[in-house]
PDB file of N, CA and C in Angstrom:
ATOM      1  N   UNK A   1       0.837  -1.179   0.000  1.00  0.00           N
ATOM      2  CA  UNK A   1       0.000   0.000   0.000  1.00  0.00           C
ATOM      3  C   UNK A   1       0.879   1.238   0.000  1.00  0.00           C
ATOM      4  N   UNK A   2       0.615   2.168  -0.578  1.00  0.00           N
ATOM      5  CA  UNK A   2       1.203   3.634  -0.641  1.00  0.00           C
ATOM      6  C   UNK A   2       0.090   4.494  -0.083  1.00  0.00           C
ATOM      7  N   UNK A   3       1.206   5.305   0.790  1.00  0.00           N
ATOM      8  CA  UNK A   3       0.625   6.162   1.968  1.00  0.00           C
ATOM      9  C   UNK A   3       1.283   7.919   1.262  1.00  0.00           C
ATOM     10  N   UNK A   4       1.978   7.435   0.853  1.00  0.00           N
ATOM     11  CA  UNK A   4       2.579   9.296  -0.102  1.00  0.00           C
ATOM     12  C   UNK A   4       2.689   9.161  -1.444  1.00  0.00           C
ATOM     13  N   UNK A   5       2.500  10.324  -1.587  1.00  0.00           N
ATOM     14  CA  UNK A   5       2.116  10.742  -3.531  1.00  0.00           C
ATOM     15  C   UNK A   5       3.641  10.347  -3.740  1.00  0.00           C
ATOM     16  N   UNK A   6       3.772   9.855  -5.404  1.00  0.00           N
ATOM     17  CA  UNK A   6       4.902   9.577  -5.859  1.00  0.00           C
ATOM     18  C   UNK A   6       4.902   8.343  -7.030  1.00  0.00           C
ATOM     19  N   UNK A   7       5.881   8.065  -7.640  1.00  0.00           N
ATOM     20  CA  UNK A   7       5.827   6.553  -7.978  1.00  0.00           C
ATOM     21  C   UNK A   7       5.975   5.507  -7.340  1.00  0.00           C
ATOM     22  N   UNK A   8       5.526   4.549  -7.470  1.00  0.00           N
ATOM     23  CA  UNK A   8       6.112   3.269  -6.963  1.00  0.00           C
ATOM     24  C   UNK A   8       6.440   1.933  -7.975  1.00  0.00           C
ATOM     25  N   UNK A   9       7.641   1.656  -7.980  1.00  0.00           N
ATOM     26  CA  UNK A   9       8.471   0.592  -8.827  1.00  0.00           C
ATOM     27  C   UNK A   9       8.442  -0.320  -7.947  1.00  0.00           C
ATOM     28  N   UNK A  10       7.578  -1.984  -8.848  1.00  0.00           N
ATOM     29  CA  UNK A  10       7.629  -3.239  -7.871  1.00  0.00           C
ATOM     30  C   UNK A  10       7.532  -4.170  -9.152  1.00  0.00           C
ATOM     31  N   UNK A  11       8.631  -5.085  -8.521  1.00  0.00           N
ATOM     32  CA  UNK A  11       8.480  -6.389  -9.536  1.00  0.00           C
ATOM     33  C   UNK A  11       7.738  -7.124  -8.963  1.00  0.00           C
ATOM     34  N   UNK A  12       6.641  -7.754  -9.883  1.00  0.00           N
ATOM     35  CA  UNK A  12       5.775  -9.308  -9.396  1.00  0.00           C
ATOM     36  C   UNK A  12       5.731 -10.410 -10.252  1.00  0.00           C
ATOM     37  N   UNK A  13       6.399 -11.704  -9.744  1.00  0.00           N
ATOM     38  CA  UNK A  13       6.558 -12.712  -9.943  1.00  0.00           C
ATOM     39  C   UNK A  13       5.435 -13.531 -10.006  1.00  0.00           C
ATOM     40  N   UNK A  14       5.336 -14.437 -11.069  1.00  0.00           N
ATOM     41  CA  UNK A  14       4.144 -15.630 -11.148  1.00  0.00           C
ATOM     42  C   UNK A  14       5.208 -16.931 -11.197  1.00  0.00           C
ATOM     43  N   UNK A  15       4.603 -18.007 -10.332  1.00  0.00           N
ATOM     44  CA  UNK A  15       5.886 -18.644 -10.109  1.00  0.00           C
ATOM     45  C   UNK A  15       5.125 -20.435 -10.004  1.00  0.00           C
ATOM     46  N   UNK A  16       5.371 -21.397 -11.248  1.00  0.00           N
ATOM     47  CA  UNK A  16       4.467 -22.814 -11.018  1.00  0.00           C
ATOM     48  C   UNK A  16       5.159 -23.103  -9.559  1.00  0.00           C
ATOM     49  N   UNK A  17       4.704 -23.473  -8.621  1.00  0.00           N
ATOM     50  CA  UNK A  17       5.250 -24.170  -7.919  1.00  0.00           C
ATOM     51  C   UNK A  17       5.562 -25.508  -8.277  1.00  0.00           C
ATOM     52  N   UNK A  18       5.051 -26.643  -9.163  1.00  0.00           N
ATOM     53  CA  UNK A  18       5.640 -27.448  -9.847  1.00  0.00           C
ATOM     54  C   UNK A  18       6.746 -27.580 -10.981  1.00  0.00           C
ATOM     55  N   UNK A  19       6.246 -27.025 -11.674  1.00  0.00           N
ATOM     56  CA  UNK A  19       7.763 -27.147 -12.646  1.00  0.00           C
ATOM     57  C   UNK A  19       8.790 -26.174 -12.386  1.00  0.00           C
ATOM     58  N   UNK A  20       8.623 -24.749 -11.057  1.00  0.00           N
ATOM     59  CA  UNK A  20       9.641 -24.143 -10.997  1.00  0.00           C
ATOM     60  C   UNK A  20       9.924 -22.741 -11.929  1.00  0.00           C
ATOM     61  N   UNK A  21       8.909 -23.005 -13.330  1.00  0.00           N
ATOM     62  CA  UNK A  21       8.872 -22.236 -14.182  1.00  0.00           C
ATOM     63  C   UNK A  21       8.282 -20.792 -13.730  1.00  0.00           C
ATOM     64  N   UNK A  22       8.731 -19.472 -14.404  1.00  0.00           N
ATOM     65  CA  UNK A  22       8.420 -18.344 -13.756  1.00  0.00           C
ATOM     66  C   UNK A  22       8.087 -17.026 -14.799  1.00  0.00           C
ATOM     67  N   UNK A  23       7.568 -16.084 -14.366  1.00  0.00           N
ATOM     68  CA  UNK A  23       7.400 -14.783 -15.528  1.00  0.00           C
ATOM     69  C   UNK A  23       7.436 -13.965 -14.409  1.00  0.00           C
ATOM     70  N   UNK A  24       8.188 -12.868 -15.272  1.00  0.00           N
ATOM     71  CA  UNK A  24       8.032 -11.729 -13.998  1.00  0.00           C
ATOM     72  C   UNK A  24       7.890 -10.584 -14.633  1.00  0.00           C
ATOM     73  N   UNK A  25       7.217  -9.187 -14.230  1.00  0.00           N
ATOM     74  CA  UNK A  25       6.777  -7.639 -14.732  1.00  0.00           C
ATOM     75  C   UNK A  25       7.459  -7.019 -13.674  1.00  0.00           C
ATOM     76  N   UNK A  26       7.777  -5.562 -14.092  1.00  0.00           N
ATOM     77  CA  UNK A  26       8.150  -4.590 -13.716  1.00  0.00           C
ATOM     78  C   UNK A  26       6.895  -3.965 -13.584  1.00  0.00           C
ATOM     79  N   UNK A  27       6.144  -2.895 -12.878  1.00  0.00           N
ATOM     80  CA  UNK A  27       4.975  -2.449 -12.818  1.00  0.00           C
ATOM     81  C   UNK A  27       5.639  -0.919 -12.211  1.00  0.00           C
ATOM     82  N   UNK A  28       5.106   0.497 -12.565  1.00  0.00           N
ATOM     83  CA  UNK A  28       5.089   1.161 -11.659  1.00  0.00           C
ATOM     84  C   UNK A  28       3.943   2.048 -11.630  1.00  0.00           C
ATOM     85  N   UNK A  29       3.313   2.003 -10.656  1.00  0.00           N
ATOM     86  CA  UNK A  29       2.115   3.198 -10.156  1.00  0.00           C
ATOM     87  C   UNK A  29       2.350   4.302  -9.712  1.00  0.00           C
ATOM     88  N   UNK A  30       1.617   5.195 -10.567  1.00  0.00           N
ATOM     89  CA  UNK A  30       1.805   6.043 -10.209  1.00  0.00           C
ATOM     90  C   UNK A  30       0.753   6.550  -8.925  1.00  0.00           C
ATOM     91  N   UNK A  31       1.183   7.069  -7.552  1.00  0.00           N
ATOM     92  CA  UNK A  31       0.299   7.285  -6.611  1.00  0.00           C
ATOM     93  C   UNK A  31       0.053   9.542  -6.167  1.00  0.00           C
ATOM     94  N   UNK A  32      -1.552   9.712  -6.071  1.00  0.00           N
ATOM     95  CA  UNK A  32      -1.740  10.774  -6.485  1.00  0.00           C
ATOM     96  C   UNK A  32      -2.556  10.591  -5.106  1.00  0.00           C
ATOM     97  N   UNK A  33      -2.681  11.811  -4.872  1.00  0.00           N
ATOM     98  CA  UNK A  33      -4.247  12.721  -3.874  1.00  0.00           C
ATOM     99  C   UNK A  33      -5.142  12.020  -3.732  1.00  0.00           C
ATOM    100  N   UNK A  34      -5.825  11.466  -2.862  1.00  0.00           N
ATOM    101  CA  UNK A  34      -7.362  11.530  -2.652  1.00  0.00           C
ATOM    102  C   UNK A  34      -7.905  12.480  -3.316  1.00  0.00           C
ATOM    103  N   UNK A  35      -9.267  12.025  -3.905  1.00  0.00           N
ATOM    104  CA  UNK A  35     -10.197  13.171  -4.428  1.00  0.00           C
ATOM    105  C   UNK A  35     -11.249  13.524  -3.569  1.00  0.00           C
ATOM    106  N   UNK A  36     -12.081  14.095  -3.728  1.00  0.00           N
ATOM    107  CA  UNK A  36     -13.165  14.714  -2.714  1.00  0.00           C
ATOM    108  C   UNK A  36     -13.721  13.094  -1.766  1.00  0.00           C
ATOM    109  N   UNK A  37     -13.724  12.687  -1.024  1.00  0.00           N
ATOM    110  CA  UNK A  37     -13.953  11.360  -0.104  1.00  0.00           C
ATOM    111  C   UNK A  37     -15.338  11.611   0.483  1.00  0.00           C
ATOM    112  N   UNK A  38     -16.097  12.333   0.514  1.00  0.00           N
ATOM    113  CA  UNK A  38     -17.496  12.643   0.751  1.00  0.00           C
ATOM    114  C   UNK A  38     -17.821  14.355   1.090  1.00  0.00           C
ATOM    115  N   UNK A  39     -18.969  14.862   0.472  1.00  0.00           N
ATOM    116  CA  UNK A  39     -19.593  15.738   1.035  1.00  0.00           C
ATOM    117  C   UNK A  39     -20.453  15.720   2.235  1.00  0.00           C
ATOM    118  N   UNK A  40     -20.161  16.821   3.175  1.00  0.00           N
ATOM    119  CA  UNK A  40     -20.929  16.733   4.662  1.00  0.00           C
ATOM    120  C   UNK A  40     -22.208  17.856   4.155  1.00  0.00           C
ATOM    121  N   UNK A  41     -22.897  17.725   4.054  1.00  0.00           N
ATOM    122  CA  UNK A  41     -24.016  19.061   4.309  1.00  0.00           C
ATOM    123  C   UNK A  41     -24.299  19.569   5.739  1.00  0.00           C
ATOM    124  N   UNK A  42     -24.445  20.791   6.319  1.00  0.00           N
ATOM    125  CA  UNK A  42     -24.523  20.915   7.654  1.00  0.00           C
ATOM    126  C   UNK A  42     -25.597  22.735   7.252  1.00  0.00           C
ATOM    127  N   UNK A  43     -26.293  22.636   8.315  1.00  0.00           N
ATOM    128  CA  UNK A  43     -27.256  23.599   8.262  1.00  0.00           C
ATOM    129  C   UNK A  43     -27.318  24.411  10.085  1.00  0.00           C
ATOM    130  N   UNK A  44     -27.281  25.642   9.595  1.00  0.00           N
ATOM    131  CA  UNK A  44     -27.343  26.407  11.167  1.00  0.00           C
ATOM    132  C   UNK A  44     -28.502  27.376  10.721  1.00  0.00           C
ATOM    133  N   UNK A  45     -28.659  28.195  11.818  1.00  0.00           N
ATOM    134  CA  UNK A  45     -29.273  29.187  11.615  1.00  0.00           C
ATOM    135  C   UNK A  45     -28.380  30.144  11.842  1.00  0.00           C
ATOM    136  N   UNK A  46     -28.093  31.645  11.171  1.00  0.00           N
ATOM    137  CA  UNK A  46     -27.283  32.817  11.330  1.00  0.00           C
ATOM    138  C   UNK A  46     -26.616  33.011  12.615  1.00  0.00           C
ATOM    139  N   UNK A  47     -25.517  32.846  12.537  1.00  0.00           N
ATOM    140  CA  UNK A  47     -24.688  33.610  13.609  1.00  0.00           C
ATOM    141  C   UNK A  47     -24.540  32.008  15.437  1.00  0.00           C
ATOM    142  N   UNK A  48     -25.332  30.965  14.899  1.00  0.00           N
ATOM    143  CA  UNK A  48     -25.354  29.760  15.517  1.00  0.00           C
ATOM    144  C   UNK A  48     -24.529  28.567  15.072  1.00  0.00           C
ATOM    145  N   UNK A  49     -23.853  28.445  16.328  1.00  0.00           N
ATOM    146  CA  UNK A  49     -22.944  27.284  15.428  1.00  0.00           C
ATOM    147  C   UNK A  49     -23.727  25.764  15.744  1.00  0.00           C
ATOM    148  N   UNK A  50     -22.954  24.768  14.618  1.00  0.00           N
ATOM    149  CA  UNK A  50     -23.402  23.152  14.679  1.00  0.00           C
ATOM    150  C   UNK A  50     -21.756  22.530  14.887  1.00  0.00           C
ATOM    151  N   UNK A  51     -22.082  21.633  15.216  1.00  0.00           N
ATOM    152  CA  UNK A  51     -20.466  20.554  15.481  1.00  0.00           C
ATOM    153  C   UNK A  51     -20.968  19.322  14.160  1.00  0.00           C
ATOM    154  N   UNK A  52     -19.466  19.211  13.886  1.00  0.00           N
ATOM    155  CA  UNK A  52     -19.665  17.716  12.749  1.00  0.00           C
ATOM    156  C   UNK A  52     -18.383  17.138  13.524  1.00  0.00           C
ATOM    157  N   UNK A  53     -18.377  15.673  13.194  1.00  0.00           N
ATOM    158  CA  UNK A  53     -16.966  15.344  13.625  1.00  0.00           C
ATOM    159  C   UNK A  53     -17.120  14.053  12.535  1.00  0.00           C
ATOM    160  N   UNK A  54     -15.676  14.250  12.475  1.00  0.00           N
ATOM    161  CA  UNK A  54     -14.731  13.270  10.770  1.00  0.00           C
ATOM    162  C   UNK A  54     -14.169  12.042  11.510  1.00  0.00           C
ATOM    163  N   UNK A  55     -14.273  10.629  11.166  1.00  0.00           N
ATOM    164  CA  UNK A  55     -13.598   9.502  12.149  1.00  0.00           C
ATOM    165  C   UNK A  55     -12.172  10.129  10.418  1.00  0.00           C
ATOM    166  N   UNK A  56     -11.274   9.364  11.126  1.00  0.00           N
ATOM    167  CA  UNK A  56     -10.287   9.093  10.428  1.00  0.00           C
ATOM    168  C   UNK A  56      -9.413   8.044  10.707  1.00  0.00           C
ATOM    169  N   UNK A  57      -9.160   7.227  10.127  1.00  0.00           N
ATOM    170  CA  UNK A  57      -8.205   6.070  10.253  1.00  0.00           C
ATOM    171  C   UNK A  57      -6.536   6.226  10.023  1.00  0.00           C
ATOM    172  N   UNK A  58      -5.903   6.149  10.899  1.00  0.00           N
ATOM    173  CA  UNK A  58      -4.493   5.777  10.457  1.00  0.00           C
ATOM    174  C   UNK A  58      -3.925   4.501  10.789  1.00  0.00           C
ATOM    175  N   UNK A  59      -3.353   3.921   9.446  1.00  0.00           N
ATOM    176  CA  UNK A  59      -3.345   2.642   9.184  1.00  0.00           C
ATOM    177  C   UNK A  59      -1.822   2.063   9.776  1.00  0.00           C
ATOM    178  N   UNK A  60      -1.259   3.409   9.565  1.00  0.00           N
ATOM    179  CA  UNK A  60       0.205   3.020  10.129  1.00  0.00           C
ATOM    180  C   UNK A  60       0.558   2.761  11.587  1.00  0.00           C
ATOM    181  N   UNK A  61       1.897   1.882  11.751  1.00  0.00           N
ATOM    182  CA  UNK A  61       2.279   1.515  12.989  1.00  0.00           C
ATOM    183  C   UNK A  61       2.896   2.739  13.969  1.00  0.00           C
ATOM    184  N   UNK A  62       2.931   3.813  13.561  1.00  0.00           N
ATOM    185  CA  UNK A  62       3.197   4.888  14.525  1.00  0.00           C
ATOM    186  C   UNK A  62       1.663   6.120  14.547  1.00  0.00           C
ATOM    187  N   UNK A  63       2.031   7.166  15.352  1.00  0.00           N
ATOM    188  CA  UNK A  63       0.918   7.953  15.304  1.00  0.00           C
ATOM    189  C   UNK A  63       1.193   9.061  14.288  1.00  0.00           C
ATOM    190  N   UNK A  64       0.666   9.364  13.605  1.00  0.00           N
ATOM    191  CA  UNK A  64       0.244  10.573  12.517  1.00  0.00           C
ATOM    192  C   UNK A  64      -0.470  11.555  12.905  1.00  0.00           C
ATOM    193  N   UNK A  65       0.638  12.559  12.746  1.00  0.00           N
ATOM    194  CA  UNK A  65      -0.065  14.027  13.050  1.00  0.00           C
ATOM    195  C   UNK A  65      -0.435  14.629  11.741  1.00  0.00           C
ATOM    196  N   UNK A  66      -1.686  14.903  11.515  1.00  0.00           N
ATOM    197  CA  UNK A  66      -2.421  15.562  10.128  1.00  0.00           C
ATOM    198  C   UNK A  66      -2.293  17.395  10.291  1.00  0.00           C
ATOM    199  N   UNK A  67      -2.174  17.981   8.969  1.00  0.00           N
ATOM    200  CA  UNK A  67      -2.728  18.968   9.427  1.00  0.00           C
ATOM    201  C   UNK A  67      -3.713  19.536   8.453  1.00  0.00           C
ATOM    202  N   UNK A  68      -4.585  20.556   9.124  1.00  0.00           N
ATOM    203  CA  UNK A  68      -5.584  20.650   8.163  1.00  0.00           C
ATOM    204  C   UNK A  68      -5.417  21.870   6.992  1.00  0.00           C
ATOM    205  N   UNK A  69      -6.020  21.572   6.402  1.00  0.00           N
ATOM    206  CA  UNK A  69      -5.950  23.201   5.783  1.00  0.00           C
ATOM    207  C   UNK A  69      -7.372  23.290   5.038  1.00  0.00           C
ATOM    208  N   UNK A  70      -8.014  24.429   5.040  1.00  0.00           N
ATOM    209  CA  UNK A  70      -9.613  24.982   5.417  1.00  0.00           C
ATOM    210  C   UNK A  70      -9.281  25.820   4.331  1.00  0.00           C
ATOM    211  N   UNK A  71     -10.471  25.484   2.969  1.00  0.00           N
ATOM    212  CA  UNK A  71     -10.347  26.315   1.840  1.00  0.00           C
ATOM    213  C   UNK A  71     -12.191  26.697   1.234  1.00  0.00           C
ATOM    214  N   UNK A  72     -11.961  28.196   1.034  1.00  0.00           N
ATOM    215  CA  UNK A  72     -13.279  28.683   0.845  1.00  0.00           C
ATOM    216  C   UNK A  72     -13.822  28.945   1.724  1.00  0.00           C
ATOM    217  N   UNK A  73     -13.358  29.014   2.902  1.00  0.00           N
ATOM    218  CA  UNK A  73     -14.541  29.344   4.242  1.00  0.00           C
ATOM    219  C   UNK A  73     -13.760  30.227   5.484  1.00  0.00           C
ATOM    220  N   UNK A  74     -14.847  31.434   5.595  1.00  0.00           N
ATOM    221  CA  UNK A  74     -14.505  31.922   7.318  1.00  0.00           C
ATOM    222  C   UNK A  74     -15.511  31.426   8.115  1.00  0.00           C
ATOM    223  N   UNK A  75     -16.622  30.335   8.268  1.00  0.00           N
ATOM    224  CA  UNK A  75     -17.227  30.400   8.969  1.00  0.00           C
ATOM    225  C   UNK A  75     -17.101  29.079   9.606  1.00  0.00           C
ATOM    226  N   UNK A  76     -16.094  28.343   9.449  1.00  0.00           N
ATOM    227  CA  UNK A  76     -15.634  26.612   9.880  1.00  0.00           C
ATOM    228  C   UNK A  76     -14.356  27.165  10.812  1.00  0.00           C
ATOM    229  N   UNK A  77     -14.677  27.026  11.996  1.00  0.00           N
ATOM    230  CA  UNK A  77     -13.406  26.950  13.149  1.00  0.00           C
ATOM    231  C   UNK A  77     -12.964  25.222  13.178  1.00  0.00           C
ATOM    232  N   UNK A  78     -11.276  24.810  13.120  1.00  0.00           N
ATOM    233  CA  UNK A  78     -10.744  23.724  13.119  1.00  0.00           C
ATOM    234  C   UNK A  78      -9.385  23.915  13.538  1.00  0.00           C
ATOM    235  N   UNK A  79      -9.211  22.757  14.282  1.00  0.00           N
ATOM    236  CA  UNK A  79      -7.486  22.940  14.266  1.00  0.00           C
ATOM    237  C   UNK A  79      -7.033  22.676  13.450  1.00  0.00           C
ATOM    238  N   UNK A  80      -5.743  23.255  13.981  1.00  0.00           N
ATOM    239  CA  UNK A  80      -4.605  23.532  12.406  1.00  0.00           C
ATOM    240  C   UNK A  80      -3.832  22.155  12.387  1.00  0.00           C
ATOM    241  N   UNK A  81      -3.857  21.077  13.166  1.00  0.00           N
ATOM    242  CA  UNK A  81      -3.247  19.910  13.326  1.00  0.00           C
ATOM    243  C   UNK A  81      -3.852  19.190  14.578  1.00  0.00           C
ATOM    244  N   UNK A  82      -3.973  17.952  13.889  1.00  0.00           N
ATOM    245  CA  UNK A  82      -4.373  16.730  14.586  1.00  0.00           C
ATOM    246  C   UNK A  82      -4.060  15.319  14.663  1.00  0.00           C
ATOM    247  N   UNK A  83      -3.871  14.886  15.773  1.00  0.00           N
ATOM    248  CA  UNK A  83      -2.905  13.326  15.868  1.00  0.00           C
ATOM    249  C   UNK A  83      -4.009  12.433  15.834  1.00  0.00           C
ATOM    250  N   UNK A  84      -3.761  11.213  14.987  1.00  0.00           N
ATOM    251  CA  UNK A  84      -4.463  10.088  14.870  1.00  0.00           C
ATOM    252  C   UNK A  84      -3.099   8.831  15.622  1.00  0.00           C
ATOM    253  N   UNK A  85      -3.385   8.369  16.579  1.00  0.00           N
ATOM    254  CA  UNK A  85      -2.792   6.914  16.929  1.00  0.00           C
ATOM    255  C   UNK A  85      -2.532   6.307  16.261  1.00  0.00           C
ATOM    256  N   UNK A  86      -1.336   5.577  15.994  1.00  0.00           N
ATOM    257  CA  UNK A  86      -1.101   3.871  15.503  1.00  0.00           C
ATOM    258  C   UNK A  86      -2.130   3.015  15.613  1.00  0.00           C
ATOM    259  N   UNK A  87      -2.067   2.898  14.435  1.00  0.00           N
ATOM    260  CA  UNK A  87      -3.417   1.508  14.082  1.00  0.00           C
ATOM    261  C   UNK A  87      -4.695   1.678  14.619  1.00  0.00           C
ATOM    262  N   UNK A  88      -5.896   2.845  14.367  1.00  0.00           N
ATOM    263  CA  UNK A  88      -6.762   3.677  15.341  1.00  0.00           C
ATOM    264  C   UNK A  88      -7.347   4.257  14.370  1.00  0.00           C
ATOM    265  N   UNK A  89      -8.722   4.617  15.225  1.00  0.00           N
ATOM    266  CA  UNK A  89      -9.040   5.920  14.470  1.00  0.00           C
ATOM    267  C   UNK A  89      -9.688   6.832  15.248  1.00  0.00           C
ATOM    268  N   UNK A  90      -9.447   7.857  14.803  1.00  0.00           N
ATOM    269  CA  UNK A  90      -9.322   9.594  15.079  1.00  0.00           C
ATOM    270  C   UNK A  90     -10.453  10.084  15.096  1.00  0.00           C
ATOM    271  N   UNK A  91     -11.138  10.638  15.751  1.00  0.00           N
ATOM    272  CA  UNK A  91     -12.422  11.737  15.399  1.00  0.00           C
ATOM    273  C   UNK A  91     -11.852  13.191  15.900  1.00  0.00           C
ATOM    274  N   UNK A  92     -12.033  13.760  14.234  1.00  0.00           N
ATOM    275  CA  UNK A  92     -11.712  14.860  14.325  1.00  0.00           C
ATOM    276  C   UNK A  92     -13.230  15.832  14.211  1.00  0.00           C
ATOM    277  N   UNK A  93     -12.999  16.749  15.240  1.00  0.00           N
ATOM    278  CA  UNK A  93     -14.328  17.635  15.086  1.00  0.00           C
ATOM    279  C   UNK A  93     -14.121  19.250  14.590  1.00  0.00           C
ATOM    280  N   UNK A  94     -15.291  19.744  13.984  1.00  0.00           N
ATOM    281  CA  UNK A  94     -15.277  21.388  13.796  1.00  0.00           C
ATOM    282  C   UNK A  94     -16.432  21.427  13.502  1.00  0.00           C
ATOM    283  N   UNK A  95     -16.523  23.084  13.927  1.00  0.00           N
ATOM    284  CA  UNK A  95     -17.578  24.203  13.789  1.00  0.00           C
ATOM    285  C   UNK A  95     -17.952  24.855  12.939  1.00  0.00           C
ATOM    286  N   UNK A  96     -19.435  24.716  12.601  1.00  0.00           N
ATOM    287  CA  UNK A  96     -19.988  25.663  11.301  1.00  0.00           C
ATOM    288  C   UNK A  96     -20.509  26.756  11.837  1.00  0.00           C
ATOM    289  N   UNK A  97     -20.677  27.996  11.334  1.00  0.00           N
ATOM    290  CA  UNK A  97     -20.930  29.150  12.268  1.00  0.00           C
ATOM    291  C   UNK A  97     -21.402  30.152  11.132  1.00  0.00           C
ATOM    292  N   UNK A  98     -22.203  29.989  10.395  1.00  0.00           N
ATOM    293  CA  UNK A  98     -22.655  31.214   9.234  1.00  0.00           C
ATOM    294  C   UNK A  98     -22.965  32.044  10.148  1.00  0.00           C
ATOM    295  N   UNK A  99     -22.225  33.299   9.111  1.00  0.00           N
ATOM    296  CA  UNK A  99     -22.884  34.624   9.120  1.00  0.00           C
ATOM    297  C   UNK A  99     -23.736  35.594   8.794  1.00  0.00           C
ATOM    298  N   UNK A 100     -23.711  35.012   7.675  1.00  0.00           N
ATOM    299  CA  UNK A 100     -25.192  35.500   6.970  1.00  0.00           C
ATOM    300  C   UNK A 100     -25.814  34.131   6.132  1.00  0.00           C
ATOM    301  N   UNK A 101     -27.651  34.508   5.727  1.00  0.00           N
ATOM    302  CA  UNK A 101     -28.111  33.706   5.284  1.00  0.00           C
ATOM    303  C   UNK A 101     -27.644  33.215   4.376  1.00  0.00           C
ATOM    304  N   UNK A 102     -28.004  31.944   3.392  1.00  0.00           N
ATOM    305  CA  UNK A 102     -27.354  31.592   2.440  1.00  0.00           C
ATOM    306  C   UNK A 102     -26.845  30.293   1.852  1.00  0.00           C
ATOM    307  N   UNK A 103     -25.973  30.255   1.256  1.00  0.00           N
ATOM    308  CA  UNK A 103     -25.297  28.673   0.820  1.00  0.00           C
ATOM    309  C   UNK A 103     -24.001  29.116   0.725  1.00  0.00           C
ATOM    310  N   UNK A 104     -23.042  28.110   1.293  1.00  0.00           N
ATOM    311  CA  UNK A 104     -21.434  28.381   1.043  1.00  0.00           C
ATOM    312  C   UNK A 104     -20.911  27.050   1.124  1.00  0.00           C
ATOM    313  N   UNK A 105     -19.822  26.758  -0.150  1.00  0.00           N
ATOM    314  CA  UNK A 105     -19.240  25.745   0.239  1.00  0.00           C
ATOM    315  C   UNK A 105     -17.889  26.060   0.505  1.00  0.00           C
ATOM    316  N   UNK A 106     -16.834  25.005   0.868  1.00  0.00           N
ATOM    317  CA  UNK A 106     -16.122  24.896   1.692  1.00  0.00           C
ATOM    318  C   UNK A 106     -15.497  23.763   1.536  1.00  0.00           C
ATOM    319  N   UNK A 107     -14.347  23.583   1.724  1.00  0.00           N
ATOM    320  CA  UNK A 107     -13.089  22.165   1.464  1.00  0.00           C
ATOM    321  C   UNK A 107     -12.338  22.296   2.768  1.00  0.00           C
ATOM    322  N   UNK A 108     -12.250  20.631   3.440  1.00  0.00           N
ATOM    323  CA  UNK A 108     -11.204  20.984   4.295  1.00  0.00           C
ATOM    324  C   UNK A 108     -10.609  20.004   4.123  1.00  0.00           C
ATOM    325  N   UNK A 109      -8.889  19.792   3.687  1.00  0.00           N
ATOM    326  CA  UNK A 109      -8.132  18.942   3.345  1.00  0.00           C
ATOM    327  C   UNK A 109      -7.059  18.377   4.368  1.00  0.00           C
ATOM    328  N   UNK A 110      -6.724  17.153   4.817  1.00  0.00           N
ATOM    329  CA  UNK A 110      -5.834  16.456   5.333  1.00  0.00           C
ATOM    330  C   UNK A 110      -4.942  15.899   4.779  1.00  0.00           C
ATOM    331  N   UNK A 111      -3.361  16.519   5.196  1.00  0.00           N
ATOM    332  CA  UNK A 111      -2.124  16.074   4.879  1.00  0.00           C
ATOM    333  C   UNK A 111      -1.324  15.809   5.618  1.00  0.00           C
ATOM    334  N   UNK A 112      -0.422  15.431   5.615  1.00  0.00           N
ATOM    335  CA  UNK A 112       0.795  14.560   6.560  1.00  0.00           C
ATOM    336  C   UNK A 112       2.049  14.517   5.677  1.00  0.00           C
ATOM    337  N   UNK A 113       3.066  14.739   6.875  1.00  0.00           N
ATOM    338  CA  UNK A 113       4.713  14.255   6.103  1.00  0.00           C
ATOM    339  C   UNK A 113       4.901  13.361   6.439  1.00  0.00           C
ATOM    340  N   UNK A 114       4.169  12.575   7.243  1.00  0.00           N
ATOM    341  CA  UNK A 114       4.629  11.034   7.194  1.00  0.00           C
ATOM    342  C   UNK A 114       4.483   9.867   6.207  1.00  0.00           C
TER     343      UNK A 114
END
């Protein structure tokens, strides 16, 4: 599995276990971004906030600190970084808080240097 953007170069072997006979490929994938992973809809009334909270999984054997970054919106309070445990998962929460009536959307993205 690939956990960071990049290529990945792997040979895979097909191998008879009887006659010993074998073929093998070079393969490389290329690994990119998550794309949008779901829309939340959330509804307040003006100047009232709502709570949502995100589970998140980290798959790896150490803990992962994420951080966020909040695009298109002043009205979503979040931290700027959040730790998910080794082999666990995370609920991360934030605040919707319109200011005026209306419709607004909003992206909030999770990244890591690990």
């Amino acid at each position: 599995e690939a956990y960071k953007e990049g290529n990945v170069h792997s040979k895979i072997t097909f191998k008879n276990e009887q006659s010993g006979e074998f073929q093998f490929y070079f393969v490389t994938y290329k690994v990119s971004t998550a794309g949008v992973i779901d829309t939340i809809k959330l509804t307040a009334p003006v100047r009232q906030s709502v709570s949502h909270t995100i589970p998140l999984y980290n798959p790896l054997s150490v803990s992962v600190t994420l951080n966020t970054q909040l695009h298109n919106s002043t009205e979503i309070s979040l931290l700027p970084t959040f730790t998910v445990p080794a082999s666990s998962e995370g609920l991360f929460s934030f605040e919707y808080m319109p200011l005026k009536a209306g419709r607004s959307d909003a992206k909030i993205v999770f990244n890591s240097v690990d």
